[in-house]
N, C-alpha and C. Protein backbone atom coordinates (compact mmCIF):
# COMPACT_ATOMS: atom_id res chain seq x y z
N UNK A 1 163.31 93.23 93.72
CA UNK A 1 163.52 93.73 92.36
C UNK A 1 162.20 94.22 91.79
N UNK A 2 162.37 95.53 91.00
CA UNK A 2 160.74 95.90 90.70
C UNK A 2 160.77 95.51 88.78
N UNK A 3 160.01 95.83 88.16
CA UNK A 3 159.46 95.44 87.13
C UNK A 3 160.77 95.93 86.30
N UNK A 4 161.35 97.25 86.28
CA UNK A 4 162.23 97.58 85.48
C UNK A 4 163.78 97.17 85.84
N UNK A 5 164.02 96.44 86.80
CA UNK A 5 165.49 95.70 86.98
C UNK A 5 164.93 94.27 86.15
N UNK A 6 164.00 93.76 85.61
CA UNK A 6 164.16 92.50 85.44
C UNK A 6 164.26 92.89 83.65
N UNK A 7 163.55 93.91 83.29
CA UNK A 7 164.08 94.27 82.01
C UNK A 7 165.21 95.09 82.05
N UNK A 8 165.82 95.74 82.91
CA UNK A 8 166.93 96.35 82.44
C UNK A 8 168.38 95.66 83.02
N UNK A 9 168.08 94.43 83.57
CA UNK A 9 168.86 93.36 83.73
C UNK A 9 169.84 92.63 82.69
N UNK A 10 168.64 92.33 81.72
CA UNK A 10 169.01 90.95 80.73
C UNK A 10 170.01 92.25 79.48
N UNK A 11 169.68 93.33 79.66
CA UNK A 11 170.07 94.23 78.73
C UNK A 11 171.71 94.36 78.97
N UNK A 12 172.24 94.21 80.39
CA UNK A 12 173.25 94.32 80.57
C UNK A 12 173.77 95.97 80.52
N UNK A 13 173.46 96.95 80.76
CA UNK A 13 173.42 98.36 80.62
C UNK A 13 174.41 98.59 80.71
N UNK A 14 175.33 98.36 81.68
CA UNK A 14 176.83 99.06 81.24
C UNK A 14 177.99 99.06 80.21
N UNK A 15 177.28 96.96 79.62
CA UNK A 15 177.97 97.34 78.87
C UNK A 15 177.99 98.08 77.22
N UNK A 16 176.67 98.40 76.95
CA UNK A 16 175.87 98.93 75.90
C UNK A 16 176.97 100.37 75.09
N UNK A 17 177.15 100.46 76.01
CA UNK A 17 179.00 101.89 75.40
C UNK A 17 179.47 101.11 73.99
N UNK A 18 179.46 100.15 74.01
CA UNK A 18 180.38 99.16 72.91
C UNK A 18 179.65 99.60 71.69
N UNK A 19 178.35 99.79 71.42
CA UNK A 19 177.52 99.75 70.60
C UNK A 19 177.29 100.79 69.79
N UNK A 20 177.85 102.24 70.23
CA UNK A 20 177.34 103.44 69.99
C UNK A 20 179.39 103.42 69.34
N UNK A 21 179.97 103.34 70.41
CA UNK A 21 181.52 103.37 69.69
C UNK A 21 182.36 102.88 68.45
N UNK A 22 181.34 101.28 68.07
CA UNK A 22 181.74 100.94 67.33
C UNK A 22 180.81 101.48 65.72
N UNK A 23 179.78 102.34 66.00
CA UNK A 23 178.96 103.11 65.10
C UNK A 23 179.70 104.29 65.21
N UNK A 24 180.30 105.24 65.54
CA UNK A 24 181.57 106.24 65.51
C UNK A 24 182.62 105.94 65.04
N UNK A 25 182.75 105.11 65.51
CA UNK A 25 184.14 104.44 64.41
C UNK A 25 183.95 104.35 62.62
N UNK A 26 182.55 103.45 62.64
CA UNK A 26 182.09 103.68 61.23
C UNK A 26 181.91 105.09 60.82
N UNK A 27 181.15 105.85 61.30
CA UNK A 27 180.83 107.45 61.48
C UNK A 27 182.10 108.02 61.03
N UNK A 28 183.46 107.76 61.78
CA UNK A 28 184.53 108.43 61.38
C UNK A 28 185.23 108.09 60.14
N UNK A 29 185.16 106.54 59.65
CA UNK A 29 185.53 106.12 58.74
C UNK A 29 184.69 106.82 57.06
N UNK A 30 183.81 106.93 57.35
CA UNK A 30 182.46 107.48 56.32
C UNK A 30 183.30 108.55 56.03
N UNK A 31 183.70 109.83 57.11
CA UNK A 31 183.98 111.02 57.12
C UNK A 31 185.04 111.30 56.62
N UNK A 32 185.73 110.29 56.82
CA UNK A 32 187.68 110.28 56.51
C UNK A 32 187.59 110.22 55.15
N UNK A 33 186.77 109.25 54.37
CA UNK A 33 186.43 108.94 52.82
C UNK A 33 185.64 109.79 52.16
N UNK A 34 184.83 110.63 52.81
CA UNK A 34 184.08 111.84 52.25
C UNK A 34 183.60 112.89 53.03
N UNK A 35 183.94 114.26 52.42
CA UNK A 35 183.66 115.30 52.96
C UNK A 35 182.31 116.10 52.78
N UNK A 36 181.77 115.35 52.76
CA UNK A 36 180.04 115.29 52.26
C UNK A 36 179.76 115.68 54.27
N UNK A 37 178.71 116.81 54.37
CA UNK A 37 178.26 116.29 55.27
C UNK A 37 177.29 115.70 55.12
N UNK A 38 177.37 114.46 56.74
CA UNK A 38 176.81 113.06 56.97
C UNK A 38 175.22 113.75 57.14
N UNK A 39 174.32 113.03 57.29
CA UNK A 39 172.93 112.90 57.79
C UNK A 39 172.94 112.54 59.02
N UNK A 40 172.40 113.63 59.89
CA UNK A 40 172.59 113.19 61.54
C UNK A 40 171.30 112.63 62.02
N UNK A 41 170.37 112.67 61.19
CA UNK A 41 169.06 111.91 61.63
C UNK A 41 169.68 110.31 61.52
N UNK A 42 170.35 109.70 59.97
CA UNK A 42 170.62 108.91 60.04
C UNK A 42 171.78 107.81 61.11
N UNK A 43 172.21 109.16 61.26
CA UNK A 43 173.47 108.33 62.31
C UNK A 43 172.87 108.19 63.45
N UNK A 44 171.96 109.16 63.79
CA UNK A 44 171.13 108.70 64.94
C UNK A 44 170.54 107.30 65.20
N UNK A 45 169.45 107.35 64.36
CA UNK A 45 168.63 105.87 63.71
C UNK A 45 170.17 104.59 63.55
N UNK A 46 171.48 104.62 63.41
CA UNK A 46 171.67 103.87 63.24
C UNK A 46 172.78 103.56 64.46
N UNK A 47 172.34 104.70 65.37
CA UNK A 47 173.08 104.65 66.58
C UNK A 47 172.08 103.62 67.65
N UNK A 48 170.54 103.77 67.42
CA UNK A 48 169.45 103.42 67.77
C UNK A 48 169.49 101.54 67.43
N UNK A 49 169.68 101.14 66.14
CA UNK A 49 169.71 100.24 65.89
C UNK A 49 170.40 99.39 66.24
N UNK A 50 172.01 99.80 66.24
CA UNK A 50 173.01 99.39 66.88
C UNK A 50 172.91 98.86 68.57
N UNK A 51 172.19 99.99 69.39
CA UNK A 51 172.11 99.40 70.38
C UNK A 51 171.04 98.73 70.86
N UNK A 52 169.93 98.79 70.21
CA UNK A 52 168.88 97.91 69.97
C UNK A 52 169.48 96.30 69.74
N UNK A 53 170.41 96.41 69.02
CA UNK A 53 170.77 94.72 68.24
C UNK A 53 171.49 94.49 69.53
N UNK A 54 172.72 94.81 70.59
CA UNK A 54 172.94 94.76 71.29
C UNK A 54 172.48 94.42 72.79
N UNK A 55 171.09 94.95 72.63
CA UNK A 55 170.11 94.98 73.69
C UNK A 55 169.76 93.46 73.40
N UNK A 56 169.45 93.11 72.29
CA UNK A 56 168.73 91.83 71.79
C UNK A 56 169.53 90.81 71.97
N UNK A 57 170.86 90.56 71.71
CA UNK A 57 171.67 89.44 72.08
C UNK A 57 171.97 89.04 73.21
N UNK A 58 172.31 90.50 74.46
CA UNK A 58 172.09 90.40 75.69
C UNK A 58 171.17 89.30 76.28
N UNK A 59 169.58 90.09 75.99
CA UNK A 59 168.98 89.83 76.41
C UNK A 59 168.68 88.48 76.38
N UNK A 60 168.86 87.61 74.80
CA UNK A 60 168.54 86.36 74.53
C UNK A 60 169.01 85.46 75.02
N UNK A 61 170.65 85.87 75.06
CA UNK A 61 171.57 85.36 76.23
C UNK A 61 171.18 84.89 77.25
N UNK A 62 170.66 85.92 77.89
CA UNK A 62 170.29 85.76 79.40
C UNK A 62 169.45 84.54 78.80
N UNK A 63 167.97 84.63 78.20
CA UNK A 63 167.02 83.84 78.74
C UNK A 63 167.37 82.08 77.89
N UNK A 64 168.30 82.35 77.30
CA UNK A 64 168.33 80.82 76.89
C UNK A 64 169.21 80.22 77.54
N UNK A 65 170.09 80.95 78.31
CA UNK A 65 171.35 80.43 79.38
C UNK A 65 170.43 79.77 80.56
N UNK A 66 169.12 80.61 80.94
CA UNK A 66 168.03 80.56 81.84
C UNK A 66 167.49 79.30 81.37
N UNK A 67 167.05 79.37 80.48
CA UNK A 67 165.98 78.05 80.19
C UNK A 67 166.79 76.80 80.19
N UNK A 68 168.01 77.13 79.48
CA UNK A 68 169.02 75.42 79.66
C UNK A 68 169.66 75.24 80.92
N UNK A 69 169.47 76.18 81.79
CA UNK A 69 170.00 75.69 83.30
C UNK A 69 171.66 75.90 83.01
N UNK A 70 172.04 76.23 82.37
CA UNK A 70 173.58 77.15 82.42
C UNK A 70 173.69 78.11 83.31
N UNK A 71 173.05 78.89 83.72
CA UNK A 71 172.53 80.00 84.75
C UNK A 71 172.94 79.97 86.07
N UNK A 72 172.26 78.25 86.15
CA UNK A 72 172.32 78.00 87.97
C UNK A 72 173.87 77.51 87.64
N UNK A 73 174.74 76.87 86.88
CA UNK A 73 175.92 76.80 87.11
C UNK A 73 177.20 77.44 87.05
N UNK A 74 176.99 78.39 86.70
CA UNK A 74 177.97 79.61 86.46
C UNK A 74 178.38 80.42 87.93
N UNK A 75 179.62 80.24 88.08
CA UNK A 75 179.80 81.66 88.85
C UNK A 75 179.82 83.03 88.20
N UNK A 76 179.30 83.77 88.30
CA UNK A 76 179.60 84.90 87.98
C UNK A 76 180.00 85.83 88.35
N UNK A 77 180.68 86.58 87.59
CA UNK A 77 181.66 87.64 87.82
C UNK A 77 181.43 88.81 87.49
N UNK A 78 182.12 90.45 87.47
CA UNK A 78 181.45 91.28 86.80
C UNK A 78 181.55 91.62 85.13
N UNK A 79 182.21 90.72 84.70
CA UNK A 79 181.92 90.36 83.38
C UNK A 79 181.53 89.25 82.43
N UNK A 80 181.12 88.07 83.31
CA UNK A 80 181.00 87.07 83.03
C UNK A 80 179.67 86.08 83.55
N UNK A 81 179.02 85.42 83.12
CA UNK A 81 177.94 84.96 83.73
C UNK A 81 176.92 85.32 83.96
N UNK A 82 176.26 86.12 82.92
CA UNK A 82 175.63 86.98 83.03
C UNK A 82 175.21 87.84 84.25
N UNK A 83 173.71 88.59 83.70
CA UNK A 83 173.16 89.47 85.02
C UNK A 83 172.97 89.10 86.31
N UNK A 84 172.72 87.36 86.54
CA UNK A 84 171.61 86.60 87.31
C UNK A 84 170.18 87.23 87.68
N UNK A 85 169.56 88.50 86.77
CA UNK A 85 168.24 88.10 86.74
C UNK A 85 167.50 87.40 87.04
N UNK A 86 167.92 86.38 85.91
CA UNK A 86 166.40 85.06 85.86
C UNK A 86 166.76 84.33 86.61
N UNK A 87 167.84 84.01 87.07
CA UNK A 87 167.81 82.77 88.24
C UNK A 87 167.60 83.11 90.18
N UNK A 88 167.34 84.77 89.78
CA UNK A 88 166.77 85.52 91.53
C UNK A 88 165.36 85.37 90.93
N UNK A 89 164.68 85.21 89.92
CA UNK A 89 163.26 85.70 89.61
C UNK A 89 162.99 84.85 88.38
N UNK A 90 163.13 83.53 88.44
CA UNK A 90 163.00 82.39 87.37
C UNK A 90 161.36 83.05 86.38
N UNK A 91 160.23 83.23 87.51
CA UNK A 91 158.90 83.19 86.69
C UNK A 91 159.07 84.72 86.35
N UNK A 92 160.02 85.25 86.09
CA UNK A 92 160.29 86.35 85.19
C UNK A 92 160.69 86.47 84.28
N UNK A 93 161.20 85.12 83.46
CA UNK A 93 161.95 84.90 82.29
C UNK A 93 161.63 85.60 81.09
N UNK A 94 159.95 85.71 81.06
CA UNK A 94 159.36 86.35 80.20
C UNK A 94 159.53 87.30 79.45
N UNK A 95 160.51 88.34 80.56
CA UNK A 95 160.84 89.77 80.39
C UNK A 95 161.94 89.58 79.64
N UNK A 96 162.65 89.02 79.63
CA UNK A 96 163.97 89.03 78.92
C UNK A 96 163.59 88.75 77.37
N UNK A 97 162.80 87.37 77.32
CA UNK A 97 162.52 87.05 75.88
C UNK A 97 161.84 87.90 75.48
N UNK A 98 160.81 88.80 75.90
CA UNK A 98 160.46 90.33 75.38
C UNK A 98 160.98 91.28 74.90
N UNK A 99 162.15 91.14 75.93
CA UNK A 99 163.14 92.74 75.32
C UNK A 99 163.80 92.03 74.39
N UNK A 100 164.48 90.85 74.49
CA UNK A 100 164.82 90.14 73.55
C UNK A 100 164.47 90.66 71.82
N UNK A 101 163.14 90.05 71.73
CA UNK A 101 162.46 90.03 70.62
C UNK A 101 161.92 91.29 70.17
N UNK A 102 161.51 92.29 71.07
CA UNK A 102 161.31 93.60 70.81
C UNK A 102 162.29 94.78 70.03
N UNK A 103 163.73 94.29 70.77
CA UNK A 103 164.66 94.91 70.12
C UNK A 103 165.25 94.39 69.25
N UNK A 104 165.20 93.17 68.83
CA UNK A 104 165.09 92.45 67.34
C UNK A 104 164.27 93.26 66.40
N UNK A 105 163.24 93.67 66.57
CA UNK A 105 162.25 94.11 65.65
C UNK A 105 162.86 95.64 65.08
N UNK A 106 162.94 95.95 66.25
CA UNK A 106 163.60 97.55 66.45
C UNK A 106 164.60 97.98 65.27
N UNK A 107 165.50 96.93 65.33
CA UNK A 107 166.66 96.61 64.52
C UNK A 107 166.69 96.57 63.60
N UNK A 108 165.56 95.02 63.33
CA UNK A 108 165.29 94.84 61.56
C UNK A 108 164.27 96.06 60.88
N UNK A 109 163.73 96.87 62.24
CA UNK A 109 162.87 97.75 60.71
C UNK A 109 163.78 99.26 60.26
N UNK A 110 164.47 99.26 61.12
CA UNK A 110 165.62 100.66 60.95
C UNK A 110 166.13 100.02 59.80
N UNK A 111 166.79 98.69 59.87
CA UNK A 111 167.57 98.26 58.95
C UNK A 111 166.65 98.25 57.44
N UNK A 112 165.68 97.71 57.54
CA UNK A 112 164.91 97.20 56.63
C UNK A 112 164.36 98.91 55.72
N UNK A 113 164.32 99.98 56.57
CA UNK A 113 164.07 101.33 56.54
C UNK A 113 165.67 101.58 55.75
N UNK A 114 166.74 101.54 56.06
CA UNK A 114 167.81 101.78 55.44
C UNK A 114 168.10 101.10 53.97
N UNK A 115 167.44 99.85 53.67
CA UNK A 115 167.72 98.94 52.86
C UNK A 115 166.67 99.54 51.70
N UNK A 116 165.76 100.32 52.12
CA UNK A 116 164.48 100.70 51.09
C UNK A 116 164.76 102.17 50.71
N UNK A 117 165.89 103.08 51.35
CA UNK A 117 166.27 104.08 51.50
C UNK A 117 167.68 104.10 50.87
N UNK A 118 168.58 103.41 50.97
CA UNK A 118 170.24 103.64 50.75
C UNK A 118 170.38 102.36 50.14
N UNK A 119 169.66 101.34 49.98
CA UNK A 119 170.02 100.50 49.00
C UNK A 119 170.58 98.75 49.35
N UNK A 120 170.17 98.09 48.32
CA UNK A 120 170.21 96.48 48.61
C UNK A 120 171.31 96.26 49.06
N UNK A 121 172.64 96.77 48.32
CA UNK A 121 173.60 96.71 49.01
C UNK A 121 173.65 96.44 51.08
N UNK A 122 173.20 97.11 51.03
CA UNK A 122 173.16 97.19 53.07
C UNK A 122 172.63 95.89 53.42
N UNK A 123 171.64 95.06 52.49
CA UNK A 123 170.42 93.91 52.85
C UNK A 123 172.01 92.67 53.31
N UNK A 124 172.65 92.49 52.80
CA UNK A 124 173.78 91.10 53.06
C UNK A 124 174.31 90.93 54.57
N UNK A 125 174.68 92.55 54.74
CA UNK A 125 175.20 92.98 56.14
C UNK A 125 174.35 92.86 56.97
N UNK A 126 173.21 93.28 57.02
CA UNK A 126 172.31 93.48 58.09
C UNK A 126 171.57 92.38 57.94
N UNK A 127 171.47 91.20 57.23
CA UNK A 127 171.36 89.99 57.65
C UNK A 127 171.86 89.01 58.45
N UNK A 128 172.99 89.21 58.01
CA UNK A 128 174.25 88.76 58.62
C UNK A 128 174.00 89.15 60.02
N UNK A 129 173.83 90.31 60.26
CA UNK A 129 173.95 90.63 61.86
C UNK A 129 172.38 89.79 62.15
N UNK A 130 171.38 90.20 61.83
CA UNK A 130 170.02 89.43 62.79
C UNK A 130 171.00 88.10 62.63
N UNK A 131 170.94 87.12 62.18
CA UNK A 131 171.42 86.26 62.21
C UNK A 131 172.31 85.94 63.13
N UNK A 132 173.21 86.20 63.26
CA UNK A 132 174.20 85.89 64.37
C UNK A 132 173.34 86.54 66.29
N UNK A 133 172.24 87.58 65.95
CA UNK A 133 171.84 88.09 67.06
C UNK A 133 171.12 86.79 67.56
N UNK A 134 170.28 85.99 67.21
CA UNK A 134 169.32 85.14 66.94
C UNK A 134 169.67 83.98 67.05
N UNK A 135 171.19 83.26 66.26
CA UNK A 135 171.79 81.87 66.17
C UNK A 135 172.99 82.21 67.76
N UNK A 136 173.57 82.66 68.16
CA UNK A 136 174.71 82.89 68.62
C UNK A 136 174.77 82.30 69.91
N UNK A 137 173.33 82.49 71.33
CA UNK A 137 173.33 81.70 72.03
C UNK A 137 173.10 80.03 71.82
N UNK A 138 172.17 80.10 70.72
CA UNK A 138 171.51 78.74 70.79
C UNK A 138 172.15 77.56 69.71
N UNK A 139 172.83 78.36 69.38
CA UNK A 139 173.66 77.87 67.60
C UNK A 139 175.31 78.11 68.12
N UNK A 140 175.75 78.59 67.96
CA UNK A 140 176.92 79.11 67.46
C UNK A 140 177.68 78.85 68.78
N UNK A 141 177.25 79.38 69.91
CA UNK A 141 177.94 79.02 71.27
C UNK A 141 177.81 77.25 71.26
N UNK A 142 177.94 76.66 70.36
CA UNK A 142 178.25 75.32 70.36
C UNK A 142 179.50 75.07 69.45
N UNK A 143 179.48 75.61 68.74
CA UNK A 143 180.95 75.79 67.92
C UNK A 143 182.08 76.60 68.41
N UNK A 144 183.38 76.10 68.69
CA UNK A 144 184.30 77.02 69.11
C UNK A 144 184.89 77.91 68.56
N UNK A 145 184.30 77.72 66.83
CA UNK A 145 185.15 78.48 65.97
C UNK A 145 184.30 79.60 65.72
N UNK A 146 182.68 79.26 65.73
CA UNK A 146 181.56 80.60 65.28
C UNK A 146 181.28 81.10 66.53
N UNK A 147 181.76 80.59 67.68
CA UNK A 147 181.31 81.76 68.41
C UNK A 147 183.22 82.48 69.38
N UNK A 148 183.78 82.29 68.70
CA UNK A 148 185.30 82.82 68.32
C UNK A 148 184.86 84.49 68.10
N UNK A 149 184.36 83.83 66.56
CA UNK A 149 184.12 84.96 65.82
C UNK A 149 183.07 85.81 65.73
N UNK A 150 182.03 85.23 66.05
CA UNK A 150 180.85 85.58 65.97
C UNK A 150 180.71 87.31 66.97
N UNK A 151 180.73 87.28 67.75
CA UNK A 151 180.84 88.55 68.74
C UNK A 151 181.55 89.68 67.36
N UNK A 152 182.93 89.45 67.09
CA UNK A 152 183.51 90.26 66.55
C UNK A 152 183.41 90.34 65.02
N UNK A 153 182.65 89.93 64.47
CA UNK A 153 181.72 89.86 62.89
C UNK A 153 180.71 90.90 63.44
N UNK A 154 179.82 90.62 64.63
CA UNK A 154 178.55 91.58 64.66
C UNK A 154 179.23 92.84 65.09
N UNK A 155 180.23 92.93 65.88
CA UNK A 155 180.18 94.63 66.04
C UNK A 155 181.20 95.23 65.37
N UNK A 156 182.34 94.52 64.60
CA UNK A 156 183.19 94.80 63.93
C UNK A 156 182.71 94.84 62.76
N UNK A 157 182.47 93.26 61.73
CA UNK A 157 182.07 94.01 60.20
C UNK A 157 180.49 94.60 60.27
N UNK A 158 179.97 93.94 61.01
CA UNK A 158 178.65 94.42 60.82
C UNK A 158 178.11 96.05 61.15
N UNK A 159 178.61 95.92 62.07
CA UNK A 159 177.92 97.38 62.71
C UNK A 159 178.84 98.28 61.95
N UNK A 160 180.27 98.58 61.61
CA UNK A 160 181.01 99.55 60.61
C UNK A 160 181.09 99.55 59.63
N UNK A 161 181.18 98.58 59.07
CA UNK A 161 180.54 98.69 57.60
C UNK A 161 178.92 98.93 57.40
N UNK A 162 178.10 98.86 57.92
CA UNK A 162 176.54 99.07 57.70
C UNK A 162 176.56 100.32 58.31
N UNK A 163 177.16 100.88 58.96
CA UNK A 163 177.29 102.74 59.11
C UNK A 163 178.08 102.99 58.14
N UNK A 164 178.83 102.63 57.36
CA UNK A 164 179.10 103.76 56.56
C UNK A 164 178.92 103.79 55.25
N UNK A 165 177.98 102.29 54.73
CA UNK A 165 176.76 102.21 53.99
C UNK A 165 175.66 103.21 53.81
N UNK A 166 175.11 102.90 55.10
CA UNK A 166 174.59 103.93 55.30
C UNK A 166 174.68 105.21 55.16
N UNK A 167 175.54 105.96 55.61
CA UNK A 167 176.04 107.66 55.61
C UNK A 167 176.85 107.53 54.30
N UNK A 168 177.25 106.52 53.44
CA UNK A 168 177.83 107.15 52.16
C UNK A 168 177.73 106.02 51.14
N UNK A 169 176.20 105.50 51.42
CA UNK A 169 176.02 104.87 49.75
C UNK A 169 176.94 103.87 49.09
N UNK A 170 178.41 103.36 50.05
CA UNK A 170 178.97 102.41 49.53
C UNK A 170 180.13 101.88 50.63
N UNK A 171 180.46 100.65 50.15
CA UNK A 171 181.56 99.98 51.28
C UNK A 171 183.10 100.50 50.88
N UNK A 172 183.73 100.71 51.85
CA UNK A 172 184.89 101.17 51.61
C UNK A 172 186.48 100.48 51.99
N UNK A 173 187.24 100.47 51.81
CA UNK A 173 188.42 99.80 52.48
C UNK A 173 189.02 100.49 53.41
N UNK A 174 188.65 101.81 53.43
CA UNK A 174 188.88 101.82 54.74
C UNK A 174 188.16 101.88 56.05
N UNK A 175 186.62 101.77 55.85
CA UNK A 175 185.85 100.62 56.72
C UNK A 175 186.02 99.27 57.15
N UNK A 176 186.33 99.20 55.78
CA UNK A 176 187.39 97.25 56.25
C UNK A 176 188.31 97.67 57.51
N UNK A 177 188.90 97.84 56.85
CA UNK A 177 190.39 97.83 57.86
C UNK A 177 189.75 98.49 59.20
N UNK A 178 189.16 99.42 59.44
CA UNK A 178 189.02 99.68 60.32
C UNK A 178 188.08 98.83 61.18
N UNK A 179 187.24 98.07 60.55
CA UNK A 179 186.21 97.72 61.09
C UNK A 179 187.06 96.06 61.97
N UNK A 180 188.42 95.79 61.24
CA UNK A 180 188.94 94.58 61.97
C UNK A 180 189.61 94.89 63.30
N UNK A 181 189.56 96.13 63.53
CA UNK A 181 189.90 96.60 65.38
C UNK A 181 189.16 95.90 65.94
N UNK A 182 187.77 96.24 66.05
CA UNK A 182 186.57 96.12 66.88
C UNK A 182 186.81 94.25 66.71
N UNK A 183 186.53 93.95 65.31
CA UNK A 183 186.92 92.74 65.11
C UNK A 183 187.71 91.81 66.27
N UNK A 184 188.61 91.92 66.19
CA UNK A 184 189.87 91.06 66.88
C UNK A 184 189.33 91.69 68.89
N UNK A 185 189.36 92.96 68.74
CA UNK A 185 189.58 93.25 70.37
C UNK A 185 187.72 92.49 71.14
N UNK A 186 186.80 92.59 70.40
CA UNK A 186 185.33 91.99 70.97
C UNK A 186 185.31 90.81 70.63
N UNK A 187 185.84 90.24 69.70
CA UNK A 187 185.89 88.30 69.66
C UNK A 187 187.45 88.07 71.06
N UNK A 188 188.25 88.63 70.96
CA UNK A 188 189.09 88.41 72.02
C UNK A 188 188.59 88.95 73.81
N UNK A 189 187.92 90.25 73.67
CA UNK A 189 187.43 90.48 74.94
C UNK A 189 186.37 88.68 74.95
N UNK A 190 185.31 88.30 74.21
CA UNK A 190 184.00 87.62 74.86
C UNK A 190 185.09 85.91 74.97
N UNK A 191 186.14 85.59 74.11
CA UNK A 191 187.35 84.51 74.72
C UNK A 191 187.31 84.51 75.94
N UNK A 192 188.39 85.63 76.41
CA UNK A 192 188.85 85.64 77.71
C UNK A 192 187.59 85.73 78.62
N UNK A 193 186.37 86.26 78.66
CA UNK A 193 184.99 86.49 79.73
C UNK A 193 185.04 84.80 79.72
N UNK A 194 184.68 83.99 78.42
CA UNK A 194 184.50 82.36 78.73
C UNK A 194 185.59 81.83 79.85
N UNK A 195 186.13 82.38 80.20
CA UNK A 195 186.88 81.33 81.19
C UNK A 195 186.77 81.04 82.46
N UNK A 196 185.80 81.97 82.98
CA UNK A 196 185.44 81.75 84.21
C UNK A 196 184.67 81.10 84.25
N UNK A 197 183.82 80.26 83.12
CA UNK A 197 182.54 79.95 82.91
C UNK A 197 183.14 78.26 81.91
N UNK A 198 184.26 77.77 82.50
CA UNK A 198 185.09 76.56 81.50
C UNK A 198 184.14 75.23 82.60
N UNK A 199 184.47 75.44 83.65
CA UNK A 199 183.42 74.43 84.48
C UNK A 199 182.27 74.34 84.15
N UNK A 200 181.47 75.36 83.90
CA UNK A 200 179.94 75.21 84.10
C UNK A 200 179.87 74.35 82.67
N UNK A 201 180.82 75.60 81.66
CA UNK A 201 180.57 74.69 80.52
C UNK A 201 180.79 73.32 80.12
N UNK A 202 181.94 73.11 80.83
CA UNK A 202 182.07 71.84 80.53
C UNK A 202 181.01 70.58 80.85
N UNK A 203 180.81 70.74 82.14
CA UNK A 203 179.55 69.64 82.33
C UNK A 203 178.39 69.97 82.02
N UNK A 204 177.99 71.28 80.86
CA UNK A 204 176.22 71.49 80.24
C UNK A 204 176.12 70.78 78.98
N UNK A 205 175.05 70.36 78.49
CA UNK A 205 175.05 69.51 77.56
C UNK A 205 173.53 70.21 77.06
N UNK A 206 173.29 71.28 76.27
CA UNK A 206 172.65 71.43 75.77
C UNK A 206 171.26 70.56 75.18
């Protein structure tokens, strides 16, 4: 493995599509509610952010699954159990908590750039998401009920409603509604991935 499979590992690359779709969705919702044209620099930047925050949970994933030895017990599958990166290349862990934290940053200053630009309003949402990017392996994947939901809060309300904040200055209902697709189908897709992974979990003890 050379230097760029151990960072483009923990990132999980294929499945990164999720990230940009569920920012189109917002994108379309913005559009449906106003015939303003959008700012394509901005949808860019928040196409950027989106998969930046994505990149970051991945990645954290990986290395805290790594550090608690969840890693070596998992079978994995091609959707489940993570990359195995860090457990072919343990004294590489490094890389992950890098991209990790790098694309954390990435995230909060687009966001933090949007929040000084389009308004406080956006600051609740895009907390909400670092937060869950940050608590979700190490927090929340201990609760059955926050990490239920948790997956489908960050790319459902978070990421569609904070696009179309963004591109139109206010939250809408029909961002809501739309934004509970992504909702229900990414907290129900990351359910069903846990099940191949009911053994390992069961005997890890954090």
């Amino acid at each position: 493995m050379n230097k760029a499979s151990y960072i483009l590992g923990p990132m999980r690359v294929p499945f990164l599509i999720l990230a940009p779709a569920c920012v189109f969705l917002g994108y379309a919702s913005a559009v449906w509610t106003n015939s303003r044209t959008v700012n394509w620099l901005n949808v860019m930047l928040v196409v950027i952010g989106a998969i930046s925050a994505h990149i970051s949970v991945n990645a954290l994933n990986e290395y805290f699954d790594f550090k608690s030895g969840l890693d070596f017990k998992t079978n994995r599958t091609p959707f489940s159990g993570g990359s195995g990166t860090l457990p072919a290349a343990p004294e590489k862990s490094g890389y992950a908590l890098a991209t990790g934290l790098v694309s954390l940053a990435v995230t909060a200053l687009i966001g933090l750039y949007f929040v000084l630009t389009r308004g406080l309003g956006l600051a609740p949402v895009g907390l909400l998401g670092l937060v869950i990017i940050l608590a979700y392996t190490p927090r929340f994947n201990r609760s059955p009920l926050l990490c239920l939901i948790a997956p489908g809060i960050g790319f459902g309300t978070c990421m569609i409603l904070g696009t179309v904040y963004v591109l139109d200055g206010r939250y809408n209902w029909t961002a809501f509604f739309a934004s509970l697709v992504p909702f229900f189908l990414v907290s129900n897709l990351l359910l069903l991935n846990q099940f191949p992974d009911v053994e390992a979990d069961r005997g890890h003890r954090p």
